[in-house]
PDB file of N, CA and C in Angstrom:
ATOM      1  N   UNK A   1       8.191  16.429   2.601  1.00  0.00           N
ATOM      2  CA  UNK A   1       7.152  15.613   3.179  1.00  0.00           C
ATOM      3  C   UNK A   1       7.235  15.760   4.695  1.00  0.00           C
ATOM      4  N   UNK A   2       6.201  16.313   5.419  1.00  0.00           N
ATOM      5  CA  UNK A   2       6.386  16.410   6.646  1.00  0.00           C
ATOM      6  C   UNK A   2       5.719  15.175   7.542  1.00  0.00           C
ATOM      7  N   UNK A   3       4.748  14.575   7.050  1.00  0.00           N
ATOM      8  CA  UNK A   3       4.010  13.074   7.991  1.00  0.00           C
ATOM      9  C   UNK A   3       3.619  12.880   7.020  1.00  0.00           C
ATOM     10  N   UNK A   4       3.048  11.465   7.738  1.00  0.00           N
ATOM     11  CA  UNK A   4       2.461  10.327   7.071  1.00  0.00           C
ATOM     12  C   UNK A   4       1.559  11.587   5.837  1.00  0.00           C
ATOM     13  N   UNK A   5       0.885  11.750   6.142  1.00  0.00           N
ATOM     14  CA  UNK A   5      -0.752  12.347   5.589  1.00  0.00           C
ATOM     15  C   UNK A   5      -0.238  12.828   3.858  1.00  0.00           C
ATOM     16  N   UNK A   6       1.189  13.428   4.056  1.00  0.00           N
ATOM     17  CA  UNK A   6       1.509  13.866   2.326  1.00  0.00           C
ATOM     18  C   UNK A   6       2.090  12.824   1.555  1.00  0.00           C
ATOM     19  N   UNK A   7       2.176  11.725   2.619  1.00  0.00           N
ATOM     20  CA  UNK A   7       1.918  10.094   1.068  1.00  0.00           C
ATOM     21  C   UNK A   7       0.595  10.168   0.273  1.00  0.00           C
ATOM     22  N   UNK A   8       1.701   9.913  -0.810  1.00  0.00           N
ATOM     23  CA  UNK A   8       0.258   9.459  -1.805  1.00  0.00           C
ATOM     24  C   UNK A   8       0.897   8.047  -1.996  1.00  0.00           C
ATOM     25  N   UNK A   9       0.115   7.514  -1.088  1.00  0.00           N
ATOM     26  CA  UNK A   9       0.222   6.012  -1.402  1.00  0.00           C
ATOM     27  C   UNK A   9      -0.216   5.598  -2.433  1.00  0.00           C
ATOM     28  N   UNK A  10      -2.013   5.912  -2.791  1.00  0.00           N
ATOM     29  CA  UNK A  10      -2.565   5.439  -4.251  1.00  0.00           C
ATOM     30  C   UNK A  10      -2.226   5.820  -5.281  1.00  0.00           C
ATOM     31  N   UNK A  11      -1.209   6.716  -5.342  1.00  0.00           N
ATOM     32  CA  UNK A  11      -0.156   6.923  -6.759  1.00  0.00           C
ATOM     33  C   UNK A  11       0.320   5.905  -7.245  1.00  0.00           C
ATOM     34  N   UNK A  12       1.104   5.713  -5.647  1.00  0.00           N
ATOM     35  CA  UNK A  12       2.311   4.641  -5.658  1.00  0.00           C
ATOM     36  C   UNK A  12       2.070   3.163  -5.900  1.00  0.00           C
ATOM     37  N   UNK A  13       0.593   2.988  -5.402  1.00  0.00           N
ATOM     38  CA  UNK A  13       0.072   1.591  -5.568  1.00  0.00           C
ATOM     39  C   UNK A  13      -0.214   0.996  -6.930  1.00  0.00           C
ATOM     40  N   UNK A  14      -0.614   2.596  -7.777  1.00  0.00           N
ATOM     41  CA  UNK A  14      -1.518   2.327  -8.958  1.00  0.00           C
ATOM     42  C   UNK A  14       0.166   3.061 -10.091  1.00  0.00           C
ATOM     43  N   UNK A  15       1.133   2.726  -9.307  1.00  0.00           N
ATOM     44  CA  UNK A  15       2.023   2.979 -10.775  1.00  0.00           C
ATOM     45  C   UNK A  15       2.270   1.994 -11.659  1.00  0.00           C
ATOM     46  N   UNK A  16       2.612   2.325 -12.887  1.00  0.00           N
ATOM     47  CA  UNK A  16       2.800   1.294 -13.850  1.00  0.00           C
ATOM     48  C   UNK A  16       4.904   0.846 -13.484  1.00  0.00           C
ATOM     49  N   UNK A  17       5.173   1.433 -12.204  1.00  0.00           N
ATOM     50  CA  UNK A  17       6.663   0.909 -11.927  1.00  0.00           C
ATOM     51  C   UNK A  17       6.492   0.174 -10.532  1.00  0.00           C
ATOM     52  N   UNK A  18       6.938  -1.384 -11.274  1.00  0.00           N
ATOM     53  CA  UNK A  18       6.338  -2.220 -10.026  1.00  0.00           C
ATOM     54  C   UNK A  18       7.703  -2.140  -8.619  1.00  0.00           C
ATOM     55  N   UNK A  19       8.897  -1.349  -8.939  1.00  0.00           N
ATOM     56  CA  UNK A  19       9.316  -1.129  -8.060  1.00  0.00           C
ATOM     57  C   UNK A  19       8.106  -0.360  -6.823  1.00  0.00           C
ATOM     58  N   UNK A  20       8.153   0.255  -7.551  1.00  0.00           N
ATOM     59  CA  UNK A  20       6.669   1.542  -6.478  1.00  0.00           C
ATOM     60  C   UNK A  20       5.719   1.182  -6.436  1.00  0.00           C
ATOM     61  N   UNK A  21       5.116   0.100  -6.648  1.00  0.00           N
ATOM     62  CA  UNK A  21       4.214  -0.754  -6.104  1.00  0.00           C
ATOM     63  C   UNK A  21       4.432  -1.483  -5.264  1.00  0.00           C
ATOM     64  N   UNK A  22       5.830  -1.941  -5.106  1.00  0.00           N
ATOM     65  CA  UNK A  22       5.980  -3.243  -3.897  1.00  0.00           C
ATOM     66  C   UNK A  22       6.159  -2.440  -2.564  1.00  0.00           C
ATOM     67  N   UNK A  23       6.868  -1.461  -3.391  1.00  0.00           N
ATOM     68  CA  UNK A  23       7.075  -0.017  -1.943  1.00  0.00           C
ATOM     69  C   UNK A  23       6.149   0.618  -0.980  1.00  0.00           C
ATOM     70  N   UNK A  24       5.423   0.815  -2.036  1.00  0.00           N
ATOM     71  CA  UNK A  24       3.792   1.561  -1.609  1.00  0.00           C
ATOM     72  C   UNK A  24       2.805   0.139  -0.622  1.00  0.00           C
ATOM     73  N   UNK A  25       3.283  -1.344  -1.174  1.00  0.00           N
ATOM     74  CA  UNK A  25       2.243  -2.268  -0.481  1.00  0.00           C
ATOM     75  C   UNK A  25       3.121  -2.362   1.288  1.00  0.00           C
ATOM     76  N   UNK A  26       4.358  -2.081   1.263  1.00  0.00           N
ATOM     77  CA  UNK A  26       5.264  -2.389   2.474  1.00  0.00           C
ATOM     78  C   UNK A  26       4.916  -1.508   3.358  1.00  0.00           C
ATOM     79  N   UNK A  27       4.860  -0.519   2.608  1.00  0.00           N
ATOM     80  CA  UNK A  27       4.675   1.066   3.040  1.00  0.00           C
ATOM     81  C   UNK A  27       3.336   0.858   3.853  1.00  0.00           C
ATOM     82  N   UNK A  28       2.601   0.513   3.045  1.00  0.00           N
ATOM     83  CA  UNK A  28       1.009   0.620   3.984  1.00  0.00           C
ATOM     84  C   UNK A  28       0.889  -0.468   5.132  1.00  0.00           C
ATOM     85  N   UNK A  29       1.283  -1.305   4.932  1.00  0.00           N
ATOM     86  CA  UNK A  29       1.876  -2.446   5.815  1.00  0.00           C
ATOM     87  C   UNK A  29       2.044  -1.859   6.984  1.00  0.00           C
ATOM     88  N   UNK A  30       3.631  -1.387   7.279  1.00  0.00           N
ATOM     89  CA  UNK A  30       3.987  -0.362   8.732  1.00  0.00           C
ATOM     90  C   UNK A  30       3.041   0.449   8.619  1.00  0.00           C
ATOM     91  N   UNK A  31       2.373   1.181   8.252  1.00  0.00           N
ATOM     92  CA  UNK A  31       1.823   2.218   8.623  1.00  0.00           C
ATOM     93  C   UNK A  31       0.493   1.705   9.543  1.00  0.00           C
ATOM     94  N   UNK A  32       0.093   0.538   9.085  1.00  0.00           N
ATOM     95  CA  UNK A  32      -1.228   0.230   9.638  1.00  0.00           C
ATOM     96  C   UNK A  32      -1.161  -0.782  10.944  1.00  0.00           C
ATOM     97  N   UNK A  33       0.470  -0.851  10.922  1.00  0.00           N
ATOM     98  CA  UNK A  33       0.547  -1.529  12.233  1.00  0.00           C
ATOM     99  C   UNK A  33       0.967  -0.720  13.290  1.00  0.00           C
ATOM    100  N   UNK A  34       0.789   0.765  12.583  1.00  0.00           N
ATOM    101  CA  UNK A  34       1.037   1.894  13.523  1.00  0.00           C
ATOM    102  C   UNK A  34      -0.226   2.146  13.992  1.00  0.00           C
ATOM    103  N   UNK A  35      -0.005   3.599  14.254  1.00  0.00           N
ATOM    104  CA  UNK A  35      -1.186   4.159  15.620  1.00  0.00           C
ATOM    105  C   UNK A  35      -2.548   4.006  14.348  1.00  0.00           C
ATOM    106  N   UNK A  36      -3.371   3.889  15.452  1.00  0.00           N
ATOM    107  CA  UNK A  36      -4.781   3.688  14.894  1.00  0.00           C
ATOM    108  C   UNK A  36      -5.536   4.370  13.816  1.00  0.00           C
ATOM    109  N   UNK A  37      -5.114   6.122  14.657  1.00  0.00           N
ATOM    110  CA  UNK A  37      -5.665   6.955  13.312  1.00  0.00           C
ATOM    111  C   UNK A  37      -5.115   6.984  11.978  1.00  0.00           C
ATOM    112  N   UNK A  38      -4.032   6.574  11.345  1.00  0.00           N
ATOM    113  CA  UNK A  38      -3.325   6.140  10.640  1.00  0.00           C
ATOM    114  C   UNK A  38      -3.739   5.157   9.938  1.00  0.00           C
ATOM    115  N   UNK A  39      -4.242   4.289  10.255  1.00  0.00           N
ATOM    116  CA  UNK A  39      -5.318   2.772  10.026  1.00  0.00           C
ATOM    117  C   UNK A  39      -6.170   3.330   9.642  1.00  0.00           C
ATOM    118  N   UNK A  40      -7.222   3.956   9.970  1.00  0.00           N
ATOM    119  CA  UNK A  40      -8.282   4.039   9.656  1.00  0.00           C
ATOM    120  C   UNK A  40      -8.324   5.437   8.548  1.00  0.00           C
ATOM    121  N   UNK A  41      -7.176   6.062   8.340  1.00  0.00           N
ATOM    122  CA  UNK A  41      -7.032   6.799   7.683  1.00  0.00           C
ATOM    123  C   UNK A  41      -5.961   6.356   6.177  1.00  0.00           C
ATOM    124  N   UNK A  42      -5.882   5.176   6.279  1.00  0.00           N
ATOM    125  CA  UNK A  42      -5.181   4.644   4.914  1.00  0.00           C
ATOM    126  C   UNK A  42      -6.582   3.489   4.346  1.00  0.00           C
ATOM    127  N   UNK A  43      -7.412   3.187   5.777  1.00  0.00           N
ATOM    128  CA  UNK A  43      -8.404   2.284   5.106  1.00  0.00           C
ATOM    129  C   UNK A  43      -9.736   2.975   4.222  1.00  0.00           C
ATOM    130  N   UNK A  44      -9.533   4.216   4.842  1.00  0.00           N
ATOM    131  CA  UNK A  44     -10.721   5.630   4.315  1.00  0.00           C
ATOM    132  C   UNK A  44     -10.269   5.710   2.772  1.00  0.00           C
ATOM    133  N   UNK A  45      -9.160   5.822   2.206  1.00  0.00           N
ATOM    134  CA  UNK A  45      -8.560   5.992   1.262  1.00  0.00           C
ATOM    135  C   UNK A  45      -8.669   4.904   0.179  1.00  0.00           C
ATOM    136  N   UNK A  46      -9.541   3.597   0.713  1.00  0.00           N
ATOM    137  CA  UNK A  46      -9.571   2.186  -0.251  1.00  0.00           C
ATOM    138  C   UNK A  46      -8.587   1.946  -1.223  1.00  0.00           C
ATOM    139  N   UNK A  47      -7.372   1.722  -0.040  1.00  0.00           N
ATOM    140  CA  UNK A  47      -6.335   1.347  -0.695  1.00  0.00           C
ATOM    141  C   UNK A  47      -6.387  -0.218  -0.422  1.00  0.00           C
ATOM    142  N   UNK A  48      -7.364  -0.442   0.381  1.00  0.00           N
ATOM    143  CA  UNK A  48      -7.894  -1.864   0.473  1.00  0.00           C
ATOM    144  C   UNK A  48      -8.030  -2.646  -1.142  1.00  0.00           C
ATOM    145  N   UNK A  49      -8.868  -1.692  -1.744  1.00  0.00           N
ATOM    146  CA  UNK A  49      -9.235  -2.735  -3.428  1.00  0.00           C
ATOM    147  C   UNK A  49      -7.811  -2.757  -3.982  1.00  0.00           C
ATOM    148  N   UNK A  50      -7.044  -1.547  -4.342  1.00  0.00           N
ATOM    149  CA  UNK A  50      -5.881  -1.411  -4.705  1.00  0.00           C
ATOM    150  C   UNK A  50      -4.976  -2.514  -4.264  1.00  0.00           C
ATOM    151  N   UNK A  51      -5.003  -2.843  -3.273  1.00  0.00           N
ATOM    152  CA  UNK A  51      -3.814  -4.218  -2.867  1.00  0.00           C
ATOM    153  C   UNK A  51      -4.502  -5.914  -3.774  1.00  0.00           C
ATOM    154  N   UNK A  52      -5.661  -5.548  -3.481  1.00  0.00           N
ATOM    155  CA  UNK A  52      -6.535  -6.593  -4.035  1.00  0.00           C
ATOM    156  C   UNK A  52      -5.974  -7.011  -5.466  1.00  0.00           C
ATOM    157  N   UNK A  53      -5.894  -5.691  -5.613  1.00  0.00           N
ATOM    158  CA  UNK A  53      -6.309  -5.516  -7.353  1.00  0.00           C
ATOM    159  C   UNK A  53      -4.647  -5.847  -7.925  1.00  0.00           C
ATOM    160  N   UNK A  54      -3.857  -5.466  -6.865  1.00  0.00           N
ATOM    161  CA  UNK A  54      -2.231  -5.945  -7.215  1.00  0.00           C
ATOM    162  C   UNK A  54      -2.020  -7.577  -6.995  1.00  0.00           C
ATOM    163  N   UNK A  55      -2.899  -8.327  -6.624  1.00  0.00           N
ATOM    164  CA  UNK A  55      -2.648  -9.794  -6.110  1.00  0.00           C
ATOM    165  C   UNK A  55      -2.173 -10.409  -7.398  1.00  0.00           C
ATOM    166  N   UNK A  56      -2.642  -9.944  -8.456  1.00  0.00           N
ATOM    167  CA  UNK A  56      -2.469 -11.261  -9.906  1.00  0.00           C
ATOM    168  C   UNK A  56      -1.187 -10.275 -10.864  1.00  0.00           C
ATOM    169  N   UNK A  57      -0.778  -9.683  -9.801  1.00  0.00           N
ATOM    170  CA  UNK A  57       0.462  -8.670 -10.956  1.00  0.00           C
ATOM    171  C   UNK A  57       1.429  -9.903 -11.525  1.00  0.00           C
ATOM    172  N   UNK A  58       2.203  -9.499 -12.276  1.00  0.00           N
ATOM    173  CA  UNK A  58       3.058 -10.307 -13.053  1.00  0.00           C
ATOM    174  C   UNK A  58       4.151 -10.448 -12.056  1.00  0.00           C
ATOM    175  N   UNK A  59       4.350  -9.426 -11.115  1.00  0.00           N
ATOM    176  CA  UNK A  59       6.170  -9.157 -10.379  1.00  0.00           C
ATOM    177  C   UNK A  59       5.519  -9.693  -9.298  1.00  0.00           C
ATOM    178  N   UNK A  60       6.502 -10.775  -8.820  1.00  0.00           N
ATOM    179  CA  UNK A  60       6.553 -11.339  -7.605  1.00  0.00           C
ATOM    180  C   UNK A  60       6.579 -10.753  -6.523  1.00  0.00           C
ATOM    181  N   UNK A  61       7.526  -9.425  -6.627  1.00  0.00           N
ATOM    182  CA  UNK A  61       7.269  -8.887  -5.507  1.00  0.00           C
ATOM    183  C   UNK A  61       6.320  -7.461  -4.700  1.00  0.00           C
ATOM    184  N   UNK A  62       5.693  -7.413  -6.476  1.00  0.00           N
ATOM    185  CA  UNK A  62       4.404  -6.548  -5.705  1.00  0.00           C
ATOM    186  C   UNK A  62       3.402  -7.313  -4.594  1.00  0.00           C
ATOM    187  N   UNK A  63       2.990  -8.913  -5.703  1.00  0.00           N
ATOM    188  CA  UNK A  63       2.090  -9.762  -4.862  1.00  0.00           C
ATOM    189  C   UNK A  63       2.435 -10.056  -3.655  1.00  0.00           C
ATOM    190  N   UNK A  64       4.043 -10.256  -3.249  1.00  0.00           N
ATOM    191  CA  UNK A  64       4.539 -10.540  -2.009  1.00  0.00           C
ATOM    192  C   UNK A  64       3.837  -9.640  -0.729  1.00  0.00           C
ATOM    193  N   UNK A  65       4.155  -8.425  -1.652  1.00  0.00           N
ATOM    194  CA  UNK A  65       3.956  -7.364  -0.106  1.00  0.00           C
ATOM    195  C   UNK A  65       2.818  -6.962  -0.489  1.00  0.00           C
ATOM    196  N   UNK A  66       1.619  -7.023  -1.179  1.00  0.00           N
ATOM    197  CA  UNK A  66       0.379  -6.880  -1.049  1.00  0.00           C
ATOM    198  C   UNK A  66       0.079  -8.223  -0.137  1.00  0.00           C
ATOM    199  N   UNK A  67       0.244  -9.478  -0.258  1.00  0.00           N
ATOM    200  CA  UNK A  67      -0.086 -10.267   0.781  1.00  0.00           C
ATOM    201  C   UNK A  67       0.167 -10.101   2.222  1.00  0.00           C
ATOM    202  N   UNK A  68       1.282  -9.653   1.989  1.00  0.00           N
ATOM    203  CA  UNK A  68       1.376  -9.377   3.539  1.00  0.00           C
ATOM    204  C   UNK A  68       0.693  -8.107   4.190  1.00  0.00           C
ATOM    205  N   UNK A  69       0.911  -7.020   3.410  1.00  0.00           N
ATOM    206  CA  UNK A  69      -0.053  -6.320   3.751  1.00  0.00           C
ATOM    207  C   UNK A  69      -1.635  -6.660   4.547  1.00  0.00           C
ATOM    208  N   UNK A  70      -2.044  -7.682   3.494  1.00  0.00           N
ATOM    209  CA  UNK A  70      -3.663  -7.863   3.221  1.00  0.00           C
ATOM    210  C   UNK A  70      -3.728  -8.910   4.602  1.00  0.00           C
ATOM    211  N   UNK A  71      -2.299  -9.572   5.010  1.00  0.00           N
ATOM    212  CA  UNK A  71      -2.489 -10.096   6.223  1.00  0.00           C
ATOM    213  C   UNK A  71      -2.438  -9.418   7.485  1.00  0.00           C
TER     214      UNK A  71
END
């Protein structure tokens, strides 16, 4: 993996292992409190619904870090 760009975050968001879901919501988290093009290049990707769509998961700590994310 050389940068950001060869995450596949929406793998990671949409796995059925909620370890790699809470990872993938943290993950996008820093990234979007990084440099701009980065932001607007994880928001191009509508990983926006994807966090959404993790809010009512069963594991506490996917919802955790999708909230914070989404904050």
């Amino acid at each position: 993996m050389n940068n950001v760009y060869d995450l596949d975050l929406e793998d990671e968001l949409s796995s059925v292992d909620s370890t790699k879901r809470a990872w993938a919501a943290s993950c996008v988290s820093n990234l979007i409190a990084g440099e701009e093009n980065i932001c607007h290049l994880l928001l191009s990707k509508n990983l926006i619904r994807l966090l959404i769509e993790w809010l009512t998961d069963d594991v506490y700590e996917v919802v955790y870090e999708c909230i914070g994310t989404l904050r």
